[in-house]
Protein backbone atom coordinates (compact mmCIF):
# COMPACT_ATOMS: atom_id res chain seq x y z
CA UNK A 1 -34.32 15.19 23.34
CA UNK A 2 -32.77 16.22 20.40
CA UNK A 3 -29.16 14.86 19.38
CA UNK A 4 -26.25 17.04 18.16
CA UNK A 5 -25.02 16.50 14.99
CA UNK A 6 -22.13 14.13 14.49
CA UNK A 7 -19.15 15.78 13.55
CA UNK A 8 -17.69 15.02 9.95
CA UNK A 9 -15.34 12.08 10.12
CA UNK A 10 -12.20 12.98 8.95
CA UNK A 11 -10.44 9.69 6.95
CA UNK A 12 -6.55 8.98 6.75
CA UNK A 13 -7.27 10.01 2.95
CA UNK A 14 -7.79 13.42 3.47
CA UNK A 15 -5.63 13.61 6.54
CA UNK A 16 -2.39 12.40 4.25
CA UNK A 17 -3.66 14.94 1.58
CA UNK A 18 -6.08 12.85 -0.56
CA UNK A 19 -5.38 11.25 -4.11
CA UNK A 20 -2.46 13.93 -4.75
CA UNK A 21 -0.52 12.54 -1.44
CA UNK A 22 -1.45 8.44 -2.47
CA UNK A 23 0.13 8.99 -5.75
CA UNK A 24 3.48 10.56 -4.60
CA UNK A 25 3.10 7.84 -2.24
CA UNK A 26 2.79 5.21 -5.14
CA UNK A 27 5.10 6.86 -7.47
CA UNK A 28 7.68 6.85 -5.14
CA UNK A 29 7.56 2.72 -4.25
CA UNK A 30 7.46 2.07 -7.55
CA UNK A 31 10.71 4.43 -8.66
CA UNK A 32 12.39 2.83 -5.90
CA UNK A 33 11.58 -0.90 -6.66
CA UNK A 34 12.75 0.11 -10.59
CA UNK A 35 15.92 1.88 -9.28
CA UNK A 36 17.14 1.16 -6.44
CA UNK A 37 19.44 -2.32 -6.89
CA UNK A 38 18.34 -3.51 -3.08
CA UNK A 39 14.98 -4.16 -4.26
CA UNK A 40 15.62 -6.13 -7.40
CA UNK A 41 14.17 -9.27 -6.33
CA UNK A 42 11.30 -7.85 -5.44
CA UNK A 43 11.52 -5.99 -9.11
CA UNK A 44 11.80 -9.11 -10.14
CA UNK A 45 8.51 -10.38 -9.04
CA UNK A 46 6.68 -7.61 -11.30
CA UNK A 47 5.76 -7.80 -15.13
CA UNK A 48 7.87 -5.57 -17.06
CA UNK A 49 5.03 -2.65 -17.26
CA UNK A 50 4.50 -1.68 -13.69
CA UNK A 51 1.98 1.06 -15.06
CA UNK A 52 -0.87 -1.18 -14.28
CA UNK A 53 0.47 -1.86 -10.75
CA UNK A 54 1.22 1.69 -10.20
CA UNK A 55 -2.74 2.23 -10.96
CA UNK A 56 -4.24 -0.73 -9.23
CA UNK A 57 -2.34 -0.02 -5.78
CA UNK A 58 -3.41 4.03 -6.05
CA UNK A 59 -6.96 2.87 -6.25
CA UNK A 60 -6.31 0.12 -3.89
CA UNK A 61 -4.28 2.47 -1.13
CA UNK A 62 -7.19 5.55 -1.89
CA UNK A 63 -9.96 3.50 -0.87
CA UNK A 64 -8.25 1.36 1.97
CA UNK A 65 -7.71 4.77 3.54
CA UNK A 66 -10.91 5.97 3.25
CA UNK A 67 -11.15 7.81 -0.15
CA UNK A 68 -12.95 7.04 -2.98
CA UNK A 69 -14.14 3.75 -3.14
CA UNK A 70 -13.33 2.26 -7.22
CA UNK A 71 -10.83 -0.42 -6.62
CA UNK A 72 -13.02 -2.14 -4.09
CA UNK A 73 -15.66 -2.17 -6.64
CA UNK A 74 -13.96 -2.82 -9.40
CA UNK A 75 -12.78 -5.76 -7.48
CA UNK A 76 -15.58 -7.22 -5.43
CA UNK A 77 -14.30 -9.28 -2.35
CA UNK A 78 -10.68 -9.30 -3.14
CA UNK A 79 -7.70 -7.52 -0.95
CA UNK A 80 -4.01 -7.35 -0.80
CA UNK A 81 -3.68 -10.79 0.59
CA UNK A 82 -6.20 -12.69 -1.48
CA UNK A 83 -4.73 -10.75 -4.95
CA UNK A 84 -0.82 -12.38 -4.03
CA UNK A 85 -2.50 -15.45 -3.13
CA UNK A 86 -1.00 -17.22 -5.57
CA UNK A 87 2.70 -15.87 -5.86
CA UNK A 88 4.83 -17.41 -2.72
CA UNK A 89 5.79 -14.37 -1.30
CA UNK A 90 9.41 -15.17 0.39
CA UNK A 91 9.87 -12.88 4.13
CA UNK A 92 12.98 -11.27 2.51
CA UNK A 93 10.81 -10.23 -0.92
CA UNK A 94 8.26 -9.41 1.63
CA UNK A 95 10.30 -7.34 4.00
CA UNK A 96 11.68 -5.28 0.65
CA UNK A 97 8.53 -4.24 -0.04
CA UNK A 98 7.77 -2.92 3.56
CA UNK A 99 11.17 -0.87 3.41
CA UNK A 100 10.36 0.06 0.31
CA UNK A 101 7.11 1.36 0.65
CA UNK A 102 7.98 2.98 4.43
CA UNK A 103 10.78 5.07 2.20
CA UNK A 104 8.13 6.06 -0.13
CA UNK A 105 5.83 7.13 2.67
CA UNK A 106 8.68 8.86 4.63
CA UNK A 107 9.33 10.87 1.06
CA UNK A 108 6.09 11.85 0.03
CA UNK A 109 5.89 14.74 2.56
CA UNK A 110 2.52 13.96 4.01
CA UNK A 111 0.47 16.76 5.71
CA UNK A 112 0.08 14.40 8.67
CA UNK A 113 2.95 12.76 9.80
CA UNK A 114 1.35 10.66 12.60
CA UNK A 115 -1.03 9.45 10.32
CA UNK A 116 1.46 8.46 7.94
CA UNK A 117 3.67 6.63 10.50
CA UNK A 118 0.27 4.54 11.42
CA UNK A 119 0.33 3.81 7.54
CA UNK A 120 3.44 2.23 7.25
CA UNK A 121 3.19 0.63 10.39
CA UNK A 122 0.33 -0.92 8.85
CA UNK A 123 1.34 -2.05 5.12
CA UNK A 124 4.53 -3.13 6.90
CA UNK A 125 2.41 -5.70 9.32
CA UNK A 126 0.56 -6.54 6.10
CA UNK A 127 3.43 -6.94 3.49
CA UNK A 128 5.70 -9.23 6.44
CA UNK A 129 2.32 -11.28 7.02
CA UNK A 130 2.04 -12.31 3.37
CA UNK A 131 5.88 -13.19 3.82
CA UNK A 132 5.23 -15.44 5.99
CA UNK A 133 2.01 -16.80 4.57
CA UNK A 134 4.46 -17.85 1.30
CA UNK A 135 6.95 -19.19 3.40
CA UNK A 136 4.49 -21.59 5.00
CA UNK A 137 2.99 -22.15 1.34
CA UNK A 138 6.38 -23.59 0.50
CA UNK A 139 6.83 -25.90 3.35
């Protein structure tokens, strides 16, 4: 008996609009964290140059959501979590960057909204996890 074909899985990538949609994404945290005053200790955190941050989470964000996969092999068993490992990550600088980055998401203009409400949702459980991972580092 022959099978039918599986239908082409369609990823959050291209549902959000691909690398175009993770950039504006990106962009947007990372104008916010430089201008916005309620995320300066969070700003704080960064090196000066957040060019090379701005890159690294595009490639990190394209192939978490199911684009192209470069930062995972450019990086070979690392994640979000492991790659803050070592900064203690406070759950107020923690809960900055999941405001910040849901405002970034929100303004992007995504082509699929419930998709993009399952993102933030999901960096948000992420970014509040590693806050509480530092906190219990510092105990």
């Amino acid at each position: 008996m022959a099978t039918a074909p599986e239908e082409p899985r369609v990823t959050a990538y291209e549902r959000l609009g691909g690398m175009d949609a993770i950039r504006r994404i990106v962009e947007r945290f990372y104008d916010l964290m430089e201008g916005d005053a309620a995320y300066a200790e969070l700003r704080a955190m960064h090196a000066g140059d957040l060019a090379p941050m701005r890159r690294s989470l595009t490639g990190f964000l394209t192939g978490w959501s199911g684009g192209p996969r470069d930062w995972f092999e450019a990086n070979p068993g690392k994640c979000m979590v492991s790659m803050h490992s070592a900064f203690p990550i406070a759950a107020d600088t923690a809960a900055q960057w999941a405001e910040a980055m849901q405002r970034a998401i929100a303004d992007a203009e995504l082509q699929d909204t419930e998709v993009a409400e399952l993102l933030a949702e999901r960096l948000d459980m992420i970014a509040r996890a590693m806050g509480r991972m530092g906190e219990k580092a510092e105990a």
